[in-house]
N, C-alpha and C. Protein backbone atom coordinates (compact mmCIF):
# COMPACT_ATOMS: atom_id res chain seq x y z
N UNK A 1 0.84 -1.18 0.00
CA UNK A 1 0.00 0.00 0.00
C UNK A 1 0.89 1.24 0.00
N UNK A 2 0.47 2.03 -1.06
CA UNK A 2 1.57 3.45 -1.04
C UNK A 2 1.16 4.08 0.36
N UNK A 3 2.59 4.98 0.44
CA UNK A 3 2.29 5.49 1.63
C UNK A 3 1.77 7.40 1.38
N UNK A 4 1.06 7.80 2.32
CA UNK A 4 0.50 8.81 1.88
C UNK A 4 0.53 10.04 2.71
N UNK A 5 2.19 10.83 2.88
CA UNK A 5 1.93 12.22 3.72
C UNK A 5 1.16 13.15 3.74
N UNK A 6 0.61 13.59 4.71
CA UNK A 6 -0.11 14.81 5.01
C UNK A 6 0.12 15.92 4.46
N UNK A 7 2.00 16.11 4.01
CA UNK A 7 2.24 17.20 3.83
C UNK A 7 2.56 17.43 1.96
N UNK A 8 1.38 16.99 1.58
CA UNK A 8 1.14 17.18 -0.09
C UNK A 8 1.38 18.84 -0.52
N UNK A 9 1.05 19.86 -0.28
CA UNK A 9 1.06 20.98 0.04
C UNK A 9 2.69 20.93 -0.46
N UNK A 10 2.91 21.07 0.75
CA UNK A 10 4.54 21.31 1.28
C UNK A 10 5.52 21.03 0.16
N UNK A 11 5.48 19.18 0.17
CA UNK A 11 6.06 18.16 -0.51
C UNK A 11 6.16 19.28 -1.82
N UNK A 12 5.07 19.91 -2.70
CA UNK A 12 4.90 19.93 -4.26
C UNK A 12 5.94 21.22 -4.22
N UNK A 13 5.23 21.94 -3.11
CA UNK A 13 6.17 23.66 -3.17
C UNK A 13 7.54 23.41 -3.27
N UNK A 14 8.31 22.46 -2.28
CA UNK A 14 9.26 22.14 -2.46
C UNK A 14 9.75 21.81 -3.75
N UNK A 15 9.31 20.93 -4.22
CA UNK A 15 9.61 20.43 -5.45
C UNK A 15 9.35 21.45 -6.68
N UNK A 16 8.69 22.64 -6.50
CA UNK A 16 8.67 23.58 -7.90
C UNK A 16 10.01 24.80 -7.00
N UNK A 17 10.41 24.69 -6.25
CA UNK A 17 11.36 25.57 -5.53
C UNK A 17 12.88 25.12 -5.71
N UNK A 18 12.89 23.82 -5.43
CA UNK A 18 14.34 22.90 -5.65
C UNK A 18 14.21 22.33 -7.25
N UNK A 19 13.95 22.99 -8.42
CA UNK A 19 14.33 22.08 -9.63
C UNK A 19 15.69 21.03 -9.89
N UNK A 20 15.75 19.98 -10.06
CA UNK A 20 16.82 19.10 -10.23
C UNK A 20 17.08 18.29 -9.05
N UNK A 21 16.15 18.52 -7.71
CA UNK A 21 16.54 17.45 -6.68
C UNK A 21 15.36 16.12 -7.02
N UNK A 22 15.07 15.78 -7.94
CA UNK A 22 14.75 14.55 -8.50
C UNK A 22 14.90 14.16 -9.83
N UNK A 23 16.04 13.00 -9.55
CA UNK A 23 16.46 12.80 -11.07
C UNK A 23 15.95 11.38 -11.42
N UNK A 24 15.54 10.65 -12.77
CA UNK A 24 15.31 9.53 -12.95
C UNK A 24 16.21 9.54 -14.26
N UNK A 25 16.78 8.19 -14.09
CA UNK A 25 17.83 7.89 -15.43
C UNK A 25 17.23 6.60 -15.98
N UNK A 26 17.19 5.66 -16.94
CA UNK A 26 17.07 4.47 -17.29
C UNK A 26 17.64 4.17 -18.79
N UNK A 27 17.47 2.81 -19.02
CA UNK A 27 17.87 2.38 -19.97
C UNK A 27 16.60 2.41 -21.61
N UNK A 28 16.94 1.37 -22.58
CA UNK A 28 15.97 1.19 -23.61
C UNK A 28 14.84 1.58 -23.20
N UNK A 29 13.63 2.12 -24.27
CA UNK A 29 12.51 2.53 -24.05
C UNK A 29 11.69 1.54 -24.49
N UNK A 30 10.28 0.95 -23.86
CA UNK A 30 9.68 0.42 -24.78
C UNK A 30 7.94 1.05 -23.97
N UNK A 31 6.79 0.53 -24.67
CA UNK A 31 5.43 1.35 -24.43
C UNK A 31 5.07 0.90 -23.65
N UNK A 32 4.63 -0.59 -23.50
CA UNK A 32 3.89 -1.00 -22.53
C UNK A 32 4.87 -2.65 -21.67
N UNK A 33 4.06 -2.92 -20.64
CA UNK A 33 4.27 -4.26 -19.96
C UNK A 33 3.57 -5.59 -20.43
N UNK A 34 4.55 -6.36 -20.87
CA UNK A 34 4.19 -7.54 -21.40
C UNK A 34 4.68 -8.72 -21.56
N UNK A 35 4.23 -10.08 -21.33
CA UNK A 35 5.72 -11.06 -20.71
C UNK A 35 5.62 -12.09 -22.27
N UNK A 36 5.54 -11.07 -23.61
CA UNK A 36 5.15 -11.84 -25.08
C UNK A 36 6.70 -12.05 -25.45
N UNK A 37 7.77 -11.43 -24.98
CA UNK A 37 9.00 -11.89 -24.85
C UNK A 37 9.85 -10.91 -23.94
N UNK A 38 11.36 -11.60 -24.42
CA UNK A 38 11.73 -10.50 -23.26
C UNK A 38 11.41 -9.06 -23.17
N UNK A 39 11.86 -8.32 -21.69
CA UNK A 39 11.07 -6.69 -21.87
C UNK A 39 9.67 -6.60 -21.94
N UNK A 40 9.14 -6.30 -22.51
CA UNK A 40 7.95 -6.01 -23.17
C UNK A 40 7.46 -6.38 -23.96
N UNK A 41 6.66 -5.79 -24.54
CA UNK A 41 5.63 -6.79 -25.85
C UNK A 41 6.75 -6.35 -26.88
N UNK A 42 7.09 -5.44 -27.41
CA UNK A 42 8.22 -5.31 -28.15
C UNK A 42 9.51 -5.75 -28.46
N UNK A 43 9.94 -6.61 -26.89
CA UNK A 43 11.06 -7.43 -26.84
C UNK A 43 12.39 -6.28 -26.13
N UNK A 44 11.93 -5.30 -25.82
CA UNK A 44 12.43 -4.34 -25.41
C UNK A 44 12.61 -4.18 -23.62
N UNK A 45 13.42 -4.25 -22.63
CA UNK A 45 13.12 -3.66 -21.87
C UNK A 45 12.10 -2.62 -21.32
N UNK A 46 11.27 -2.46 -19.92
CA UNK A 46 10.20 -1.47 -19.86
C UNK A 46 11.50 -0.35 -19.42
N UNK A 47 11.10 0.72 -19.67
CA UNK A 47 11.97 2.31 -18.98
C UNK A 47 11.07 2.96 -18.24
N UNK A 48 11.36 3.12 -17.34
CA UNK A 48 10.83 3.84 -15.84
C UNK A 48 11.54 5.21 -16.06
N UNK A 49 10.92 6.32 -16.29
CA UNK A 49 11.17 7.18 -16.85
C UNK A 49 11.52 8.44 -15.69
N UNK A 50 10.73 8.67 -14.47
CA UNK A 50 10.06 9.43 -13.59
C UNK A 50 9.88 8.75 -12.15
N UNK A 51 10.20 9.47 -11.48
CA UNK A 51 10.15 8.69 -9.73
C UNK A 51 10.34 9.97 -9.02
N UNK A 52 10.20 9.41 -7.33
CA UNK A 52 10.43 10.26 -6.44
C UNK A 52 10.58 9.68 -5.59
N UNK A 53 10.33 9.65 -4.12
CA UNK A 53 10.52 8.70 -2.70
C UNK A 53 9.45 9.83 -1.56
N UNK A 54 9.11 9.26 -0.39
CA UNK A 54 9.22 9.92 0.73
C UNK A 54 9.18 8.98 1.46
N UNK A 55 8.11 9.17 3.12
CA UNK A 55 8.59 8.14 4.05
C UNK A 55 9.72 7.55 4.09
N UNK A 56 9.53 6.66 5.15
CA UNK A 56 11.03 5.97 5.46
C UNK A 56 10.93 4.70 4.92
N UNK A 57 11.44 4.43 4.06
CA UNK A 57 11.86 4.57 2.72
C UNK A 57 10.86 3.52 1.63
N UNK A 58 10.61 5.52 1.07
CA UNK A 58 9.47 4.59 0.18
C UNK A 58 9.72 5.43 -1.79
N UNK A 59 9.87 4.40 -2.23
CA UNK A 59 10.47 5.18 -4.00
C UNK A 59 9.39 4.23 -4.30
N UNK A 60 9.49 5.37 -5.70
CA UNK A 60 8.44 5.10 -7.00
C UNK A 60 9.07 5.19 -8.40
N UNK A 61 9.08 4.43 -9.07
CA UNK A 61 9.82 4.70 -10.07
C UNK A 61 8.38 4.60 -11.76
N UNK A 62 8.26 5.37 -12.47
CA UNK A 62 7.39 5.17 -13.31
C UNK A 62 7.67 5.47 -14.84
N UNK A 63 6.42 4.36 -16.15
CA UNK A 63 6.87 4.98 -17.08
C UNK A 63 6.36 6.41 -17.75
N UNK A 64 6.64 6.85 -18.76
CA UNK A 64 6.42 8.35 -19.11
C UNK A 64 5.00 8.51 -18.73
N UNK A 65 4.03 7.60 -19.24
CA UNK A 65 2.30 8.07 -18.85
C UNK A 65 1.57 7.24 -17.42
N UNK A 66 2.32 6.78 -16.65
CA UNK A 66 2.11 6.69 -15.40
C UNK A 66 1.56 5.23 -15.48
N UNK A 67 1.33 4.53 -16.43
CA UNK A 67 0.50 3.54 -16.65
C UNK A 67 1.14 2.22 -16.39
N UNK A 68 2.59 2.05 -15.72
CA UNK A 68 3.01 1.48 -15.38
C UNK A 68 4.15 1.77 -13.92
N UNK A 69 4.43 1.25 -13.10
CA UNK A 69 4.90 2.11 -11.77
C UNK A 69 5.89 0.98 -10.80
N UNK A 70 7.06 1.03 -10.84
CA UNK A 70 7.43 0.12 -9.50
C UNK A 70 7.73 1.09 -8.22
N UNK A 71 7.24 0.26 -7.08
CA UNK A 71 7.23 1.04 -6.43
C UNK A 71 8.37 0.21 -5.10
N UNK A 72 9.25 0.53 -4.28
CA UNK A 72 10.35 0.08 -3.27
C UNK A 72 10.27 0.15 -2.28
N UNK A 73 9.67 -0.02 -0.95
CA UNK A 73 9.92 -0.06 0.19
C UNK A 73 10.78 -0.45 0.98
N UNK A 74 11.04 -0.33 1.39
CA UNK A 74 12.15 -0.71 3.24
C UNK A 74 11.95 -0.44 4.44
N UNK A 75 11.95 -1.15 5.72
CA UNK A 75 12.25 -0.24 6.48
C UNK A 75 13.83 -0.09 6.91
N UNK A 76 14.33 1.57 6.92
CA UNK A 76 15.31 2.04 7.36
C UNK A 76 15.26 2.95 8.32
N UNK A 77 14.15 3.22 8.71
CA UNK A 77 13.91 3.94 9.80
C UNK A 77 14.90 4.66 10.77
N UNK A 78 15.51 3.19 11.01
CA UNK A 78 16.63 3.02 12.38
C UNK A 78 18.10 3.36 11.82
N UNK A 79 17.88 3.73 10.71
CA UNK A 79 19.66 3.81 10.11
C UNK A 79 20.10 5.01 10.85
N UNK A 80 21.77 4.77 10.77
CA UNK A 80 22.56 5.33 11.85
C UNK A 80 22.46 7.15 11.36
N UNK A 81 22.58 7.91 12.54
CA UNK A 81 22.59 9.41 12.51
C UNK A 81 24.07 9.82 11.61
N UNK A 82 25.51 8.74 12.01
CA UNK A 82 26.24 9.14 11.27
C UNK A 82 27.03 9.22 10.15
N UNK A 83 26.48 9.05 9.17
CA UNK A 83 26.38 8.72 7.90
C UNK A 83 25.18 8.40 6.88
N UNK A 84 25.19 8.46 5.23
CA UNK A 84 24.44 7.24 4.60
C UNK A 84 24.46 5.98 4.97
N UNK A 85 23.27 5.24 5.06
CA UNK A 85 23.29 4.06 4.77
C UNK A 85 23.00 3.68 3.71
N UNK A 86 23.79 2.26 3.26
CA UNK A 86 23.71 1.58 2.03
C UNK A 86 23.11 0.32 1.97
N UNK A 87 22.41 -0.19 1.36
CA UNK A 87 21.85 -1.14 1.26
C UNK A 87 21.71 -2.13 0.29
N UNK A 88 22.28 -3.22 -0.04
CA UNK A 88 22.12 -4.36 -1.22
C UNK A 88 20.93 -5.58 -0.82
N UNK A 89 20.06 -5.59 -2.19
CA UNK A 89 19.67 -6.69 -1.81
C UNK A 89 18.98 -7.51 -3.50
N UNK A 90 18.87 -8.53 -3.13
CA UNK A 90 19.08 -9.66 -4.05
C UNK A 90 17.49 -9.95 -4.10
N UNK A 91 16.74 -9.86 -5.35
CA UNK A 91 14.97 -10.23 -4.98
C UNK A 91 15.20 -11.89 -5.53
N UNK A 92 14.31 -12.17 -4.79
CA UNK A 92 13.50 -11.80 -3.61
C UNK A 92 14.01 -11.64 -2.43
N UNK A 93 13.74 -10.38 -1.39
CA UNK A 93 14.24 -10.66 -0.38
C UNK A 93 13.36 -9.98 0.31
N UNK A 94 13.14 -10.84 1.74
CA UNK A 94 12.04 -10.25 2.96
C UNK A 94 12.16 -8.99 3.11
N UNK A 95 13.81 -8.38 2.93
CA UNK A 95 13.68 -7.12 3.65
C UNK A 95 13.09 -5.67 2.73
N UNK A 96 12.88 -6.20 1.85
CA UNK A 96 12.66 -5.19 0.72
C UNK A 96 11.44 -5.38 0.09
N UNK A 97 10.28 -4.87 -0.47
CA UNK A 97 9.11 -4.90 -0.98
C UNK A 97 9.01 -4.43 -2.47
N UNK A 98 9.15 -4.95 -3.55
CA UNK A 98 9.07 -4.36 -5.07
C UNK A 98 7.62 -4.39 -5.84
N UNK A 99 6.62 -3.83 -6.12
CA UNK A 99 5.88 -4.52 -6.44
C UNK A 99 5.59 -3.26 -7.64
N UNK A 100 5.05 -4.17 -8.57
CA UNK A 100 4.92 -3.71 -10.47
C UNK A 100 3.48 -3.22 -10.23
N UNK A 101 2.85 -2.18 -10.03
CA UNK A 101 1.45 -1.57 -10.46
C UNK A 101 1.04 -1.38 -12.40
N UNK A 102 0.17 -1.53 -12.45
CA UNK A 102 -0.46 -1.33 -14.22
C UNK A 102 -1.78 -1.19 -13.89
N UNK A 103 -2.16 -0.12 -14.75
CA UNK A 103 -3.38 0.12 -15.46
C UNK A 103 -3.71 0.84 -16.26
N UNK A 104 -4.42 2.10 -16.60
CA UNK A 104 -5.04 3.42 -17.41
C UNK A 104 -4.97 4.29 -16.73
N UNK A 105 -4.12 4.86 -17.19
CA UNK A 105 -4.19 6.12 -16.55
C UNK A 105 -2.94 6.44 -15.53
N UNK A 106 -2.55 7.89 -14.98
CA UNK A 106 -1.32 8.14 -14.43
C UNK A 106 -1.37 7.23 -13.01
N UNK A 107 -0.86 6.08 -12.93
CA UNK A 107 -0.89 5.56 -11.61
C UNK A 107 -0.47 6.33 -10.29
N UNK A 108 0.29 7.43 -10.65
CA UNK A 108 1.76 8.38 -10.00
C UNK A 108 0.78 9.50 -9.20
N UNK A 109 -0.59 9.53 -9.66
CA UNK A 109 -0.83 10.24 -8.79
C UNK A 109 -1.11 10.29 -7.29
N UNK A 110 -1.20 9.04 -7.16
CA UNK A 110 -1.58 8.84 -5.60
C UNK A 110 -0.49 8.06 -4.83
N UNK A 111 0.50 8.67 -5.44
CA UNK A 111 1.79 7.94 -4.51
C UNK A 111 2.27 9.22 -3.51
N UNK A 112 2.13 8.74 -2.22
CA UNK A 112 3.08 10.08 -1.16
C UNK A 112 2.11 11.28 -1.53
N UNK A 113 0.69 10.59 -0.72
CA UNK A 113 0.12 11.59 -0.91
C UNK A 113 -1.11 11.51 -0.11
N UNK A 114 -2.21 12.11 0.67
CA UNK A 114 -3.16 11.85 1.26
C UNK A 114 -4.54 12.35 0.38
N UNK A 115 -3.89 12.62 -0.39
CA UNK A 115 -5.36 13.23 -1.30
C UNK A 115 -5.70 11.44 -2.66
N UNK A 116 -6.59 11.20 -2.33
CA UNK A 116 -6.81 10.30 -3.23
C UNK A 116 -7.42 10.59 -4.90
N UNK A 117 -6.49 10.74 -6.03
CA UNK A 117 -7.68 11.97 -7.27
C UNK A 117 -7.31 11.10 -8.35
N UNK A 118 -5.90 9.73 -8.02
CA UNK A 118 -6.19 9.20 -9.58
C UNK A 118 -6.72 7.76 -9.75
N UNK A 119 -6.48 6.80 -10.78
CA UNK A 119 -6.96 5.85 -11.16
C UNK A 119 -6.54 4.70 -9.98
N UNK A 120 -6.91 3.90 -9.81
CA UNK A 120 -6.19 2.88 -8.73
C UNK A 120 -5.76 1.51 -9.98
N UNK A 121 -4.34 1.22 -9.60
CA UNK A 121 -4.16 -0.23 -10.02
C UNK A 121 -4.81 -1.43 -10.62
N UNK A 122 -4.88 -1.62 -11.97
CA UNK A 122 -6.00 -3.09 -12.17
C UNK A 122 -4.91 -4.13 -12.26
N UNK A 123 -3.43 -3.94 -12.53
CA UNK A 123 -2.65 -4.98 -12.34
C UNK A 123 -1.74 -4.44 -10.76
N UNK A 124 -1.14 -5.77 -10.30
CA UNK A 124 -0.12 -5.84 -9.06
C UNK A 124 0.47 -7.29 -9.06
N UNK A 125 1.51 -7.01 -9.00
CA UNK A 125 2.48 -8.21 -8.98
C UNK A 125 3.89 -8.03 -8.52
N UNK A 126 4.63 -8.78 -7.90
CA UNK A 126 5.80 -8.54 -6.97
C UNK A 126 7.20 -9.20 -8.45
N UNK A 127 8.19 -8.35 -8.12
CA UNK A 127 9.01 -8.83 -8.55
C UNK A 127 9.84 -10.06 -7.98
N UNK A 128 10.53 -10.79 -8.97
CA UNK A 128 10.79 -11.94 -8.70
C UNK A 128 12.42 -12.29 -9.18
N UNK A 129 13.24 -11.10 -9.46
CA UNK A 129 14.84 -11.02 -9.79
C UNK A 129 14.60 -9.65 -9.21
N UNK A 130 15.94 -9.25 -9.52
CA UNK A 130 16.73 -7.88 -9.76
C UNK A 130 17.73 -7.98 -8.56
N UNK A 131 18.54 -6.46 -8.49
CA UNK A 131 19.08 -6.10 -7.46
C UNK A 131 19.14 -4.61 -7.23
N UNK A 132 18.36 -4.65 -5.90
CA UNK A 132 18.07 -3.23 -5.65
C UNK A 132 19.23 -2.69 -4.61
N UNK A 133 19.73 -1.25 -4.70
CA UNK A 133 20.49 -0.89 -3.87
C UNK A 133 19.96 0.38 -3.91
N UNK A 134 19.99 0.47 -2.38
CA UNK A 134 19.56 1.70 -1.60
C UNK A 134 20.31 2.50 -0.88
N UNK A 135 20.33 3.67 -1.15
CA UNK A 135 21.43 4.42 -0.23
C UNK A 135 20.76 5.98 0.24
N UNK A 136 20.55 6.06 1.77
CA UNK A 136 19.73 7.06 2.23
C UNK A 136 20.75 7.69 3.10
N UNK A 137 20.17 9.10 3.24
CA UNK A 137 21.10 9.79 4.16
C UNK A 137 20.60 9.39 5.25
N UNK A 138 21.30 10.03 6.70
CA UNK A 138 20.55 9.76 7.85
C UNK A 138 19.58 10.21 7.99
N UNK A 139 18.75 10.19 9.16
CA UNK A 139 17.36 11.05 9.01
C UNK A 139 17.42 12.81 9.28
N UNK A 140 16.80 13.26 9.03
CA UNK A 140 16.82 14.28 9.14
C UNK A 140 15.85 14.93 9.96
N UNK A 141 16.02 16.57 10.56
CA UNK A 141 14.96 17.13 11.51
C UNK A 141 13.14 17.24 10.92
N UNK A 142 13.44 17.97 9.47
CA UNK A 142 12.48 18.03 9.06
C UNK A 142 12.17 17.40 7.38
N UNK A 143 10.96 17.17 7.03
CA UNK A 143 10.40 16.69 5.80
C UNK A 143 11.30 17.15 4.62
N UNK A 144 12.03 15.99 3.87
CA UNK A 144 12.59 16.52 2.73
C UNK A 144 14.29 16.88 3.17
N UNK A 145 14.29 16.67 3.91
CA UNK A 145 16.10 17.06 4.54
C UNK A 145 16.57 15.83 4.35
N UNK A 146 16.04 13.97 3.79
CA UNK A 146 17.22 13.02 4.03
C UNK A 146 17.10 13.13 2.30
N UNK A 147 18.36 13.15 1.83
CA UNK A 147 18.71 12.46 0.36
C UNK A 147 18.74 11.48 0.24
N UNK A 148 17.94 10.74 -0.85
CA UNK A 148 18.04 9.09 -1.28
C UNK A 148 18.47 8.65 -2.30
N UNK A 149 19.04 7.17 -2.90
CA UNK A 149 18.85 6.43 -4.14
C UNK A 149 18.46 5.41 -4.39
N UNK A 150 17.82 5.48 -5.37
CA UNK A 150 17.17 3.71 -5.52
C UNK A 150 18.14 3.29 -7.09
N UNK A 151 18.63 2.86 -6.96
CA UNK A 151 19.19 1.95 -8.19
C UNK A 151 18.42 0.60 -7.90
N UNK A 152 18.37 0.11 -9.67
CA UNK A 152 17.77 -1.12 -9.47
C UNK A 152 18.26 -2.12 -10.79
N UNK A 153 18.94 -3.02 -10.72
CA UNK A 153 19.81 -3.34 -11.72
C UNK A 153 18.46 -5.02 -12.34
N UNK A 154 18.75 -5.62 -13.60
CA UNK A 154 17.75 -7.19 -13.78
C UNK A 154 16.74 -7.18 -13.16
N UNK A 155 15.96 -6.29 -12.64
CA UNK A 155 14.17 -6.30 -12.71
C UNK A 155 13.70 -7.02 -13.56
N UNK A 156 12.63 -7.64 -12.98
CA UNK A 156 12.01 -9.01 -13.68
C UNK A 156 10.79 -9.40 -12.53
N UNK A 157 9.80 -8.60 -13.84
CA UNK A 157 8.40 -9.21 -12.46
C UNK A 157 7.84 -10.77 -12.95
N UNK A 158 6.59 -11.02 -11.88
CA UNK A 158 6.28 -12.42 -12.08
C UNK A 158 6.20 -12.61 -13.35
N UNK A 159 5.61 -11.85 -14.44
CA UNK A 159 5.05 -11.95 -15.49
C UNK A 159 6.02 -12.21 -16.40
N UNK A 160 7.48 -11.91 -16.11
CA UNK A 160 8.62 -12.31 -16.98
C UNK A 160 8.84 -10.88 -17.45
N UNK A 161 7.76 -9.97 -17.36
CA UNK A 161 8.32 -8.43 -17.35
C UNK A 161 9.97 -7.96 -17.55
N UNK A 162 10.59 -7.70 -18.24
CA UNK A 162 11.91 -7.46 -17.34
C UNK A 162 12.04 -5.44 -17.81
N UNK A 163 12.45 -4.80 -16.56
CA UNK A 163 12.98 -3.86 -16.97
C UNK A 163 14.43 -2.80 -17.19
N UNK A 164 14.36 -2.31 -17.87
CA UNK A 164 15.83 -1.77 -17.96
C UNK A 164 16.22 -0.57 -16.56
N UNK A 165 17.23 -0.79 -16.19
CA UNK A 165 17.95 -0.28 -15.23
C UNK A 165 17.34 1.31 -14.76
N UNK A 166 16.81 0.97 -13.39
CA UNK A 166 16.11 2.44 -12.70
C UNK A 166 17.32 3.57 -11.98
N UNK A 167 17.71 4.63 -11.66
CA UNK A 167 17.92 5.14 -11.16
C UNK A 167 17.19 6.47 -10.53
N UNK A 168 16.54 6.44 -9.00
CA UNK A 168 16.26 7.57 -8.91
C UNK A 168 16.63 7.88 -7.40
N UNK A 169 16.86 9.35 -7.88
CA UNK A 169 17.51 10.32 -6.36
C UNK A 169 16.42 11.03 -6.22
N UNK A 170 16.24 11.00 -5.08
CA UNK A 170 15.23 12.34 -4.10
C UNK A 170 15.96 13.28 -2.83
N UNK A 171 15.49 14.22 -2.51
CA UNK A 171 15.64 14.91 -1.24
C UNK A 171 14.17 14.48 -0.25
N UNK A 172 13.14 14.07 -0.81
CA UNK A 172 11.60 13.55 -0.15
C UNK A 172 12.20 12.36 0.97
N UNK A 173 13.45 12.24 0.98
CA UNK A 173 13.04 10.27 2.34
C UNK A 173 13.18 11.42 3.22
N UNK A 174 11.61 9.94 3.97
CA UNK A 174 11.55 11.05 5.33
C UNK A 174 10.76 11.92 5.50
N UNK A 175 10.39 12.00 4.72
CA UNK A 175 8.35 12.87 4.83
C UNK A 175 7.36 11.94 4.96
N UNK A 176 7.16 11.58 6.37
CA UNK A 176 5.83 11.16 6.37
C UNK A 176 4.48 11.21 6.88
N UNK A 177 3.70 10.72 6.84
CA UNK A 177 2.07 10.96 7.56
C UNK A 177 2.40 12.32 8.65
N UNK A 178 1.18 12.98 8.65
CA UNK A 178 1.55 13.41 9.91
C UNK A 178 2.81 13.99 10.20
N UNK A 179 4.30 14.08 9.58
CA UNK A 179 5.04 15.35 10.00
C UNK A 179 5.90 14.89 9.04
């Protein structure tokens, strides 16, 4: 279940105030999700085009029309005050949550957010490869003060999905519900 701060408001101002503190990089492009061969129906890797993060630690990574979305959880809550923490992990793994959203329409709108205004999910399915690495700053006093990354290398949902290589940075870990 995405997670959904209070401080939607805040979160957006920020984000038209700081241009460039969210970057998404990826590989091959292809349109849609489809397990008709590798990648996509095209044979192409999917490209996750667009992402962001908040809470402790929650990323979204999506393609250009929202109609497809992975989304990353953890908990890091507890990571140390002095330094980043880094994180590797191998899917499947307990400590990490990946799961592939699809449907019509911008899925992206109701991620890290308490206002409910877009389409909800008609597909969900957990990934079943990749390797995700996470690297968050410590926490910070207030909303939007920890820097994050989600790299995500051989994504491969149940469906045989596979996508091409995610990268996304935020200043959002660490905004959540309520403060």
């Amino acid at each position: 279940m995405p997670v959904r701060p209070a401080l939607l408001p805040a979160v957006l101002a920020l984000g038209l105030l700081l241009p460039g503190c969210v970057s998404v990089t990826a590989g091959n492009s292809a349109p849609a999700v489809g397990a008709s061969g590798p990648g996509g129906p095209s044979g192409r890797d999917v490209e996750l085009v667009r992402g962001d993060a908040c809470a402790e630690v929650f990323f979204w990574a999506a393609s250009d029309d929202g109609e497809v979305v992975v989304t990353v959880s953890a908990d890091l809550a507890d990571r140390p005050a002095a330094g980043p923490s880094e994180s590797t992990y191998e899917l499947p793994d307990p400590e990490v949550t990946v799961t592939v959203l699809t449907g019509p329409g911008d899925l992206t709108q109701d991620l890290c957010t308490d206002v409910l205004v877009g389409p909800e999910p008609t597909g969900r399915q957990e990934a079943v490869a990749g390797t995700v690495h996470l690297t968050v700053d410590p926490p910070g006093e207030a909303c939007g003060s920890s820097d994050g990354r989600l790299r995500i290398g051989g994504l491969v949902a149940e469906d045989g999905t596979a996508f091409a290589p995610v990268d996304v940075s935020s200043v959002l870990v660490g905004c959540n519900v309520g403060g």
